[in-house]
C-alpha atoms as a PDB file:
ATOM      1  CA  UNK A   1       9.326  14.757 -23.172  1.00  0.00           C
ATOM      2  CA  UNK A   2      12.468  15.530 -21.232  1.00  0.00           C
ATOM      3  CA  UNK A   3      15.733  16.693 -23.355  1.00  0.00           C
ATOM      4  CA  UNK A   4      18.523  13.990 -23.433  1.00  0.00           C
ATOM      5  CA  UNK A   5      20.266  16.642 -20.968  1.00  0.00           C
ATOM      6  CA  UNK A   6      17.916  16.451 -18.275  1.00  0.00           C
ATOM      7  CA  UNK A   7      16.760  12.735 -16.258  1.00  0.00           C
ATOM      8  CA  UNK A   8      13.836  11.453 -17.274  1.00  0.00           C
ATOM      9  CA  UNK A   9      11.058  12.374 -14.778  1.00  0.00           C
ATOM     10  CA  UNK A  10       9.213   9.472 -13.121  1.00  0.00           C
ATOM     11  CA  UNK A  11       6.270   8.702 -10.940  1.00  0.00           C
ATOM     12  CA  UNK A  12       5.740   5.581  -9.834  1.00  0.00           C
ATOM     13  CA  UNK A  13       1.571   4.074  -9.118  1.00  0.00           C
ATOM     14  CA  UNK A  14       0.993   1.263  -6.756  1.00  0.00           C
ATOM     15  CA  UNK A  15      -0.834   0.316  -3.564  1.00  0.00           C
ATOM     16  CA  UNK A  16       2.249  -1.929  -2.618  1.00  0.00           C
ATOM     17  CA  UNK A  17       4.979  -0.214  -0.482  1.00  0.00           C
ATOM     18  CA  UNK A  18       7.648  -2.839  -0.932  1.00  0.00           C
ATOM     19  CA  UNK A  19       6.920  -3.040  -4.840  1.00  0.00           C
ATOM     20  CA  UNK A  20       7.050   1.188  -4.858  1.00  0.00           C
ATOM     21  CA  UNK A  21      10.715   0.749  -3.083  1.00  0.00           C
ATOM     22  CA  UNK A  22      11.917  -1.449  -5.167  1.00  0.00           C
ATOM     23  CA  UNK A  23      10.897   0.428  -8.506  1.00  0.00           C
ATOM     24  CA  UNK A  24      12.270   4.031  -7.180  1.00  0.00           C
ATOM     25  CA  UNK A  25      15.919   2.398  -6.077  1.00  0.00           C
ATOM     26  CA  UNK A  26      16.092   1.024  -9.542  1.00  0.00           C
ATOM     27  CA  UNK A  27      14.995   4.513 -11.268  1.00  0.00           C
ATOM     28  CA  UNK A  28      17.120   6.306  -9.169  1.00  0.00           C
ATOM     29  CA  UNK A  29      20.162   4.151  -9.496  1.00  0.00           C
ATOM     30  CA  UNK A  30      19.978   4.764 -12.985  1.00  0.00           C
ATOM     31  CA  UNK A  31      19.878   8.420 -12.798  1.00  0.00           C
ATOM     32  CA  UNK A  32      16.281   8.844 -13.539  1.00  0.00           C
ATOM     33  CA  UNK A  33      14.376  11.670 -10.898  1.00  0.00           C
ATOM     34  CA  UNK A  34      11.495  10.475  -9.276  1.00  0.00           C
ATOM     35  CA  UNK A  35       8.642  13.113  -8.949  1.00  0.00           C
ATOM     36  CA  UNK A  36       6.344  11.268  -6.144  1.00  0.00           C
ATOM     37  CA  UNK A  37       4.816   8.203  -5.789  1.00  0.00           C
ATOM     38  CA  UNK A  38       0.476   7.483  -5.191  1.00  0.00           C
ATOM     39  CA  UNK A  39      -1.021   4.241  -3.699  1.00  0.00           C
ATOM     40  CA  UNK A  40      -4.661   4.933  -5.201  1.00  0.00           C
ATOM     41  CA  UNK A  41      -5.925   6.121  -8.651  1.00  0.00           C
ATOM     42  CA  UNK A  42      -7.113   9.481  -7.237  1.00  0.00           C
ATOM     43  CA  UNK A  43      -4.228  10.542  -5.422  1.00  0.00           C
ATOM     44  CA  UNK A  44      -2.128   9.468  -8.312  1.00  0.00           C
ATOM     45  CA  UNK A  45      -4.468  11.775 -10.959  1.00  0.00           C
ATOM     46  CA  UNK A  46      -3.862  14.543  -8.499  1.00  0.00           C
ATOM     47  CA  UNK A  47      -0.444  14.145  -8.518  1.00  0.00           C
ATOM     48  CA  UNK A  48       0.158  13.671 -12.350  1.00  0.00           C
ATOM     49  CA  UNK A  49      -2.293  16.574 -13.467  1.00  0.00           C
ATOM     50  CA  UNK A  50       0.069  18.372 -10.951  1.00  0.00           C
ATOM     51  CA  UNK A  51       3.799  17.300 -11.834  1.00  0.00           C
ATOM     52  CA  UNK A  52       3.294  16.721 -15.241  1.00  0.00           C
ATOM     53  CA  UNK A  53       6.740  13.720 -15.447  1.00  0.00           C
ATOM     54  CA  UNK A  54       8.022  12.439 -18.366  1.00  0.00           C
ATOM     55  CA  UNK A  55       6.907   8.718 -17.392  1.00  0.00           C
ATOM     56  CA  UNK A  56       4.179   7.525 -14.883  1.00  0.00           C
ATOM     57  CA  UNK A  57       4.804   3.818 -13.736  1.00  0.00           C
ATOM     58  CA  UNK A  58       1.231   2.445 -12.737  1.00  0.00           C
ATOM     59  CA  UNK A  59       0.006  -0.802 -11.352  1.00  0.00           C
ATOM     60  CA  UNK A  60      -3.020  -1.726 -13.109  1.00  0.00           C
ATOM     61  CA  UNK A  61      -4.961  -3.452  -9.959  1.00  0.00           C
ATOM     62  CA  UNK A  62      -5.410  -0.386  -7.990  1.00  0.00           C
ATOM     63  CA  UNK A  63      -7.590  -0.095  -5.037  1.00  0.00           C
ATOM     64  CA  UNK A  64      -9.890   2.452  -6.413  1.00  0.00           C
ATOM     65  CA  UNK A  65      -9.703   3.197 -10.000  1.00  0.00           C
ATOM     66  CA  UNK A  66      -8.661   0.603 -12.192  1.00  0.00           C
ATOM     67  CA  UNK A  67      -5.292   1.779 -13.777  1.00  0.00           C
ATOM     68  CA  UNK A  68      -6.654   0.842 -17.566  1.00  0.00           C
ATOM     69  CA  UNK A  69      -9.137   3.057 -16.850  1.00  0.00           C
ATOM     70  CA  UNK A  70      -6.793   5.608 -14.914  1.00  0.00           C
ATOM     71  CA  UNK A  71      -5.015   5.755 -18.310  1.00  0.00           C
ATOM     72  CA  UNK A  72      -7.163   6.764 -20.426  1.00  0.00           C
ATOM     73  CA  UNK A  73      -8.599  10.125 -18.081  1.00  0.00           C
ATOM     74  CA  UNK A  74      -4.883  11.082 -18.486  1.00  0.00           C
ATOM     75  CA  UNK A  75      -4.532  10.914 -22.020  1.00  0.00           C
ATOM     76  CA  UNK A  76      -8.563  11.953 -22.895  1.00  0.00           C
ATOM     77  CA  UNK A  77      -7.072  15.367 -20.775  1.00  0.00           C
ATOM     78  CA  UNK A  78      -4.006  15.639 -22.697  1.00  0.00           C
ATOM     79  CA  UNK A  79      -1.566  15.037 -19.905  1.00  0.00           C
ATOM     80  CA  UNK A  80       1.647  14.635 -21.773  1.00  0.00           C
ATOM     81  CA  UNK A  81       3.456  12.133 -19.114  1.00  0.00           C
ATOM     82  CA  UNK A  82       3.451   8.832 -20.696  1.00  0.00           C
ATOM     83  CA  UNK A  83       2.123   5.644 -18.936  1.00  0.00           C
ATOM     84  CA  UNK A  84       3.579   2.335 -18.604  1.00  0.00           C
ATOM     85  CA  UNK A  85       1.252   0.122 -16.848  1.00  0.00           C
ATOM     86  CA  UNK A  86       2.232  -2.938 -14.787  1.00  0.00           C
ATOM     87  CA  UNK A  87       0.347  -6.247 -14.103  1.00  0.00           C
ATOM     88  CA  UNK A  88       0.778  -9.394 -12.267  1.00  0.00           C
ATOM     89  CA  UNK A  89      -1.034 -11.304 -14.834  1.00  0.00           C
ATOM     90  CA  UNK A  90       0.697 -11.988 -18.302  1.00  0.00           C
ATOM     91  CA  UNK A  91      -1.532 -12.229 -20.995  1.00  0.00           C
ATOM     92  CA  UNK A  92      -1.745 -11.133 -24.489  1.00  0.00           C
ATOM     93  CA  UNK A  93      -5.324 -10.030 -24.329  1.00  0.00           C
ATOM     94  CA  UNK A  94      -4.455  -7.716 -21.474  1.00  0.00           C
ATOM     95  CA  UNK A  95      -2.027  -6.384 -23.252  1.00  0.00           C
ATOM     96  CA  UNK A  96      -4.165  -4.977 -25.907  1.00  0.00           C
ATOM     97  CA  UNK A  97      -6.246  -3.968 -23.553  1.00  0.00           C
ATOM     98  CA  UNK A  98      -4.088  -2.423 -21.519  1.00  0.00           C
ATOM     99  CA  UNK A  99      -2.716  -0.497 -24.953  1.00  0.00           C
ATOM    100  CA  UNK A 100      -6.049   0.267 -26.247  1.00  0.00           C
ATOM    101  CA  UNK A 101      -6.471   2.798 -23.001  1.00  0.00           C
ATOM    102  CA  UNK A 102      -3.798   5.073 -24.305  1.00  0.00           C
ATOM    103  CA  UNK A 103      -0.964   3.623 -22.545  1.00  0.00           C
ATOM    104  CA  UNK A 104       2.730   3.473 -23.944  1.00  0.00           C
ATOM    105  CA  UNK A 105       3.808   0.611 -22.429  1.00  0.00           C
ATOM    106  CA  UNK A 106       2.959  -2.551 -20.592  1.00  0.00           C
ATOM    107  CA  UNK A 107       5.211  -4.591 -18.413  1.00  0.00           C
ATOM    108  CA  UNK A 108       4.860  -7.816 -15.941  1.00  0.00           C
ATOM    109  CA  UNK A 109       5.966  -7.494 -12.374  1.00  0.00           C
ATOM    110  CA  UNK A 110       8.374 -10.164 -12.992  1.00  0.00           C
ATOM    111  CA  UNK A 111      10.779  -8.309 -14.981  1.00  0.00           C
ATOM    112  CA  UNK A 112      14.122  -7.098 -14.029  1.00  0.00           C
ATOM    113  CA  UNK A 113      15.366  -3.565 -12.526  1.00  0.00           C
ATOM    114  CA  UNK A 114      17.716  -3.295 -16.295  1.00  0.00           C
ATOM    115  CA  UNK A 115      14.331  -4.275 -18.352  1.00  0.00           C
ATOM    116  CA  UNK A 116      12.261  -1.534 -16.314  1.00  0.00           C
ATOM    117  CA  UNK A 117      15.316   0.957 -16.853  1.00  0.00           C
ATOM    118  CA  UNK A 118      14.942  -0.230 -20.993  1.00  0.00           C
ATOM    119  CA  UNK A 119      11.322  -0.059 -20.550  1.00  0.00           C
ATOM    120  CA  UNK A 120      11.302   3.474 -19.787  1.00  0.00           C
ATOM    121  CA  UNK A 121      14.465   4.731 -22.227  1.00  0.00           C
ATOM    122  CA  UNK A 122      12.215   3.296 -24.870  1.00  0.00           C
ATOM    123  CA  UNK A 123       8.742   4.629 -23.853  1.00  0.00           C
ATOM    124  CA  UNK A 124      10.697   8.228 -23.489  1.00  0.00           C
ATOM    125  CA  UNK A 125      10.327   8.389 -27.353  1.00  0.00           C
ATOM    126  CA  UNK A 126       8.539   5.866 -28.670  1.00  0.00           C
ATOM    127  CA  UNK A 127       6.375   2.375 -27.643  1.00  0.00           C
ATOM    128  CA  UNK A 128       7.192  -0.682 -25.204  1.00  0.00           C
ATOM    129  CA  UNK A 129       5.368  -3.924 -25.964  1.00  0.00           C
ATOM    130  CA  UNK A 130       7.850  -6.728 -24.945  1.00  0.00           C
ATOM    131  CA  UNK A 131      11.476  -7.337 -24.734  1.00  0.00           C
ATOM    132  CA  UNK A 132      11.894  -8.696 -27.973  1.00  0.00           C
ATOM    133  CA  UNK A 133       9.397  -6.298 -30.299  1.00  0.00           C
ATOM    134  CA  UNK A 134      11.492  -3.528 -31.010  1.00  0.00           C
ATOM    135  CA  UNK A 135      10.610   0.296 -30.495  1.00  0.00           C
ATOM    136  CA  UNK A 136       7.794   1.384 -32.163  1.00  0.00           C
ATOM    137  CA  UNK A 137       6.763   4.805 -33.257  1.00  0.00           C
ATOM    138  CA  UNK A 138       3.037   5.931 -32.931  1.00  0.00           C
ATOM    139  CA  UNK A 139       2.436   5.263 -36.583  1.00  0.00           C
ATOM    140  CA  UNK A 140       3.835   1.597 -36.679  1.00  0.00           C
ATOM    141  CA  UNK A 141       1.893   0.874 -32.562  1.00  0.00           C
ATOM    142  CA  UNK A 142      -1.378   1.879 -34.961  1.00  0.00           C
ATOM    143  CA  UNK A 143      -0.295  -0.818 -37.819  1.00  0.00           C
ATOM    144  CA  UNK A 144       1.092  -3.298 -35.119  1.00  0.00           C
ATOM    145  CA  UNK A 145      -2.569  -2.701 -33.135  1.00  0.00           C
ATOM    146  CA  UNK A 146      -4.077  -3.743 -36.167  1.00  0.00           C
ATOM    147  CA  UNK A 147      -2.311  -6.099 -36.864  1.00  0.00           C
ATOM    148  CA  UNK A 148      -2.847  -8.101 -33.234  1.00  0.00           C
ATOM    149  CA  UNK A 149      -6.598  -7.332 -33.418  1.00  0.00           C
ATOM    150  CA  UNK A 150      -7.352  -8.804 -37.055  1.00  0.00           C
ATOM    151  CA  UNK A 151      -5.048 -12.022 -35.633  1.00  0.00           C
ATOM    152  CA  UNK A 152      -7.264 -11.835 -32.499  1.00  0.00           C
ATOM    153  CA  UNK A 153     -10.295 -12.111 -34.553  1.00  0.00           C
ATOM    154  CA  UNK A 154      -9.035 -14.678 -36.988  1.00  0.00           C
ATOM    155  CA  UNK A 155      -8.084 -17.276 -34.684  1.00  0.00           C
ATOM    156  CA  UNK A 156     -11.128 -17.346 -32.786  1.00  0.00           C
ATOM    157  CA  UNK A 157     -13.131 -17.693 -35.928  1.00  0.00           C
ATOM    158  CA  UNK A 158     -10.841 -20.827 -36.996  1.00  0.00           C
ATOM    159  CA  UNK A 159     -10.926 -22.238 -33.425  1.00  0.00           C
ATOM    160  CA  UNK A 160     -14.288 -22.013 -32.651  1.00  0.00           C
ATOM    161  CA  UNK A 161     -16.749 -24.383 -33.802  1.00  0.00           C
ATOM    162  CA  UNK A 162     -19.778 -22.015 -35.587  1.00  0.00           C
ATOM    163  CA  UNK A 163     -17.699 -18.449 -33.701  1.00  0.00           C
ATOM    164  CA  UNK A 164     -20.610 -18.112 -31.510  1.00  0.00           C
ATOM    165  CA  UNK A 165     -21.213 -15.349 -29.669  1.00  0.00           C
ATOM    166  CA  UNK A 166     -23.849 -15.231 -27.021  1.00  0.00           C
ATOM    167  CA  UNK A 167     -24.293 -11.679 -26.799  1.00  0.00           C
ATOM    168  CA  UNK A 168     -26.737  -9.064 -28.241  1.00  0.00           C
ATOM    169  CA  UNK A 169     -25.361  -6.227 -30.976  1.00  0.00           C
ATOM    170  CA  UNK A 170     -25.953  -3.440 -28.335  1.00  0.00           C
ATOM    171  CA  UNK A 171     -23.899  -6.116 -25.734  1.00  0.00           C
ATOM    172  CA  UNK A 172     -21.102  -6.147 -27.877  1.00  0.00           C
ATOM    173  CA  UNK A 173     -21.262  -2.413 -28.723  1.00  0.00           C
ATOM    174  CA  UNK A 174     -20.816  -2.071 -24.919  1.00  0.00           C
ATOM    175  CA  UNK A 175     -17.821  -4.147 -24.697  1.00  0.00           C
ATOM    176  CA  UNK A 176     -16.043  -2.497 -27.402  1.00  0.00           C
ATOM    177  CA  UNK A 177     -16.008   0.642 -25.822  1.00  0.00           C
ATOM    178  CA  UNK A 178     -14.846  -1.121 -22.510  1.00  0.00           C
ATOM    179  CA  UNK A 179     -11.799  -2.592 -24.249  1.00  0.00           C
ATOM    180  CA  UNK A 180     -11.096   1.162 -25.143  1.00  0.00           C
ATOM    181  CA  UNK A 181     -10.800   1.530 -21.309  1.00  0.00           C
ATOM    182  CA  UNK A 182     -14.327   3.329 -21.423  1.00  0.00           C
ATOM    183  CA  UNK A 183     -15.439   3.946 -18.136  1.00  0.00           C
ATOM    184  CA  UNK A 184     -19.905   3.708 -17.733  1.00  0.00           C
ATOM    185  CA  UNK A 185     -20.409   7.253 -17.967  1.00  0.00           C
ATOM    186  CA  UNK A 186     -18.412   7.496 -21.207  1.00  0.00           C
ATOM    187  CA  UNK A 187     -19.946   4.124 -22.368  1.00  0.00           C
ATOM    188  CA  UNK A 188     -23.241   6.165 -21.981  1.00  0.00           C
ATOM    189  CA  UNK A 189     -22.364   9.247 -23.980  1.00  0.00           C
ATOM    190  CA  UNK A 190     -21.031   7.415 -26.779  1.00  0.00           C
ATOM    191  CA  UNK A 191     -24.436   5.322 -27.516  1.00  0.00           C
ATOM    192  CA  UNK A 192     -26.314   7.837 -26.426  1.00  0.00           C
ATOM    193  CA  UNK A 193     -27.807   5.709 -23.626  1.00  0.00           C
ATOM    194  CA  UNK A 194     -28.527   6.619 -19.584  1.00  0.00           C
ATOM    195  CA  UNK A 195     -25.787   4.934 -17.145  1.00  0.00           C
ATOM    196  CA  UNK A 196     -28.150   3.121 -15.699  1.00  0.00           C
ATOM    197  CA  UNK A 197     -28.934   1.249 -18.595  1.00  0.00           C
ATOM    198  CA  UNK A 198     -25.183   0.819 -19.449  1.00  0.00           C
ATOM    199  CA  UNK A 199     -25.447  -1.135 -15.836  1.00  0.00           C
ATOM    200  CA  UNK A 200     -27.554  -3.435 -16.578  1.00  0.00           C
ATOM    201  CA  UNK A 201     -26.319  -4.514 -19.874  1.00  0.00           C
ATOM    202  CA  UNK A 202     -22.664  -4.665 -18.070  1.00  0.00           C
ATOM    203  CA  UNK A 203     -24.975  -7.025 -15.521  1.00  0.00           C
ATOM    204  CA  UNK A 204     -26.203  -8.976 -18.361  1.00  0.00           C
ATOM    205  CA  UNK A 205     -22.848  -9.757 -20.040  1.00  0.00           C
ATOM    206  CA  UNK A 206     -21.187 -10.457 -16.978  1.00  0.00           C
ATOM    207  CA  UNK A 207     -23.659 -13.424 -16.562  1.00  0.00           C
ATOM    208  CA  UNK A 208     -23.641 -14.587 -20.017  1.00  0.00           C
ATOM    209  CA  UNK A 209     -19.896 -14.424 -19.533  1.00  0.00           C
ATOM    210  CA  UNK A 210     -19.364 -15.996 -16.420  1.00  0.00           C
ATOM    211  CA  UNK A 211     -17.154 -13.784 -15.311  1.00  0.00           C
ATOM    212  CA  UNK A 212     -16.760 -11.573 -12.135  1.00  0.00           C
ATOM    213  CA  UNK A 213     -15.769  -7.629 -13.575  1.00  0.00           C
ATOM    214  CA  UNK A 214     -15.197  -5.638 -16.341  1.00  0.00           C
ATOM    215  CA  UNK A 215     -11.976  -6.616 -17.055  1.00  0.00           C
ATOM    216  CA  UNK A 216     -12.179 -10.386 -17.710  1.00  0.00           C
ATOM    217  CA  UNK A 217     -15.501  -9.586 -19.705  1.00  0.00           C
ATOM    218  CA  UNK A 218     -13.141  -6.847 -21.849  1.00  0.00           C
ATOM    219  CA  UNK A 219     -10.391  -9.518 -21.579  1.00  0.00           C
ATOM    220  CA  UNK A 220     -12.665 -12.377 -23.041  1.00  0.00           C
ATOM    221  CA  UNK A 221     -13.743 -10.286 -25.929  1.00  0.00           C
ATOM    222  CA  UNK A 222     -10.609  -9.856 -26.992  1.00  0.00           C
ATOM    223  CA  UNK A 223      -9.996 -13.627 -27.025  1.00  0.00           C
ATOM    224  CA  UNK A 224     -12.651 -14.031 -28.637  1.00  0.00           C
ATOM    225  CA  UNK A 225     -12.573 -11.453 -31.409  1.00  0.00           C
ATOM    226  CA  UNK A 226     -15.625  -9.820 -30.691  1.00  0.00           C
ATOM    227  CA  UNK A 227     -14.586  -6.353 -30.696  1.00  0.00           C
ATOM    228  CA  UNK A 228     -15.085  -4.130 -33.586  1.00  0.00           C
ATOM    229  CA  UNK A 229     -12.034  -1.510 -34.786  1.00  0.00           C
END
């Protein structure tokens, strides 16, 4: 990471121009130095792999590559920037999702310009949650992790009449490793399965789901407490 001497290097991920403006006058009125900016996953891994900056800002609902996803290629290649990703949608299932990809932080697009500046002070050594959970070192994000899972788990087993689950054992193999940020080809070299076969179970809990991508059936395991650790 940057020395206190030097700004903190940003580059800033999203297929919005007005949203990209109003994130780099905020960085840069605080001093920060903005590398670049991308509007799609792949220009955006180009550009990272390249620049190498202290903190990449990045919109999870990208045209092309979903920025969950995005996040962990960059930190399964060692890239050293951190990520913060950014959503539209508040919830707290995303958010361990979104965390469980190797990200450092997670914000709404509702916040302020002085809780993005915060945001990205804290994420420069240590982890971002929320406004009110203070910083966190690597060691206590693994505790507080486990924490949120186990309480994941628990209240769906108290809330839910008989906890059942209307998947197969392979099915819910398959969606652990997607709530890892996994992306079908890795999800196939972890089982030891063919992609095409990782397809059509990804079809199959989709349906049993009844829901329309990989993120809300990632996003209902978590609710649900059907992920292993």
């Amino acid at each position: 990471m940057s020395e206190q001497s030097n700004p903190i290097s940003v580059h800033i991920v999203d297929d919005h121009e007005i949203f990209q403006t109003g994130i780099l006058d905020a960085v840069e009125k605080f001093g920060m130095r903005v590398t670049g900016r991308s509007s799609t996953g792949y220009d955006a891994l180009h550009n990272i792999r390249a620049q190498r900056p202290d903190i990449v800002l990045m919109d999870i609902g990208l045209p092309d590559i979903n920025g969950v996803h995005l996040a962990r290629q960059l930190t399964q290649e060692r890239i050293p920037s951190r990520i913060i990703l950014i959503t539209g949608m508040h919830d707290p299932a995303q958010t361990l999702y979104a965390l469980r990809s190797g990200a450092w932080g997670y914000l709404s697009k509702g916040i302020t310009a002085s809780e993005l500046i915060v945001a990205i002070e804290t994420v420069a050594s240590g982890y971002y949650i929320a406004e009110d959970i203070p910083k966190m070192t690597p060691d206590q994000f693994k505790v507080w992790m486990e924490n949120q899972l186990n309480a994941v788990s628990r209240n769906s087993r108290e809330t839910s009449t008989g906890h059942f689950v209307p998947l197969s054992p392979r099915e819910l193999e398959i969606l652990t490793c997607l709530t890892m940020g996994m992306s079908n080809k890795e999800i196939a070299q972890h089982l030891h399965i063919s992609q095409q076969t990782v397809k059509n179970h990804m079809t199959s809990i989709m349906t049993k789901l009844n829901v329309n991508d990989r993120t809300q059936a990632a996003l209902t395991a978590l609710r649900n407490g059907w992920v292993s650790r």
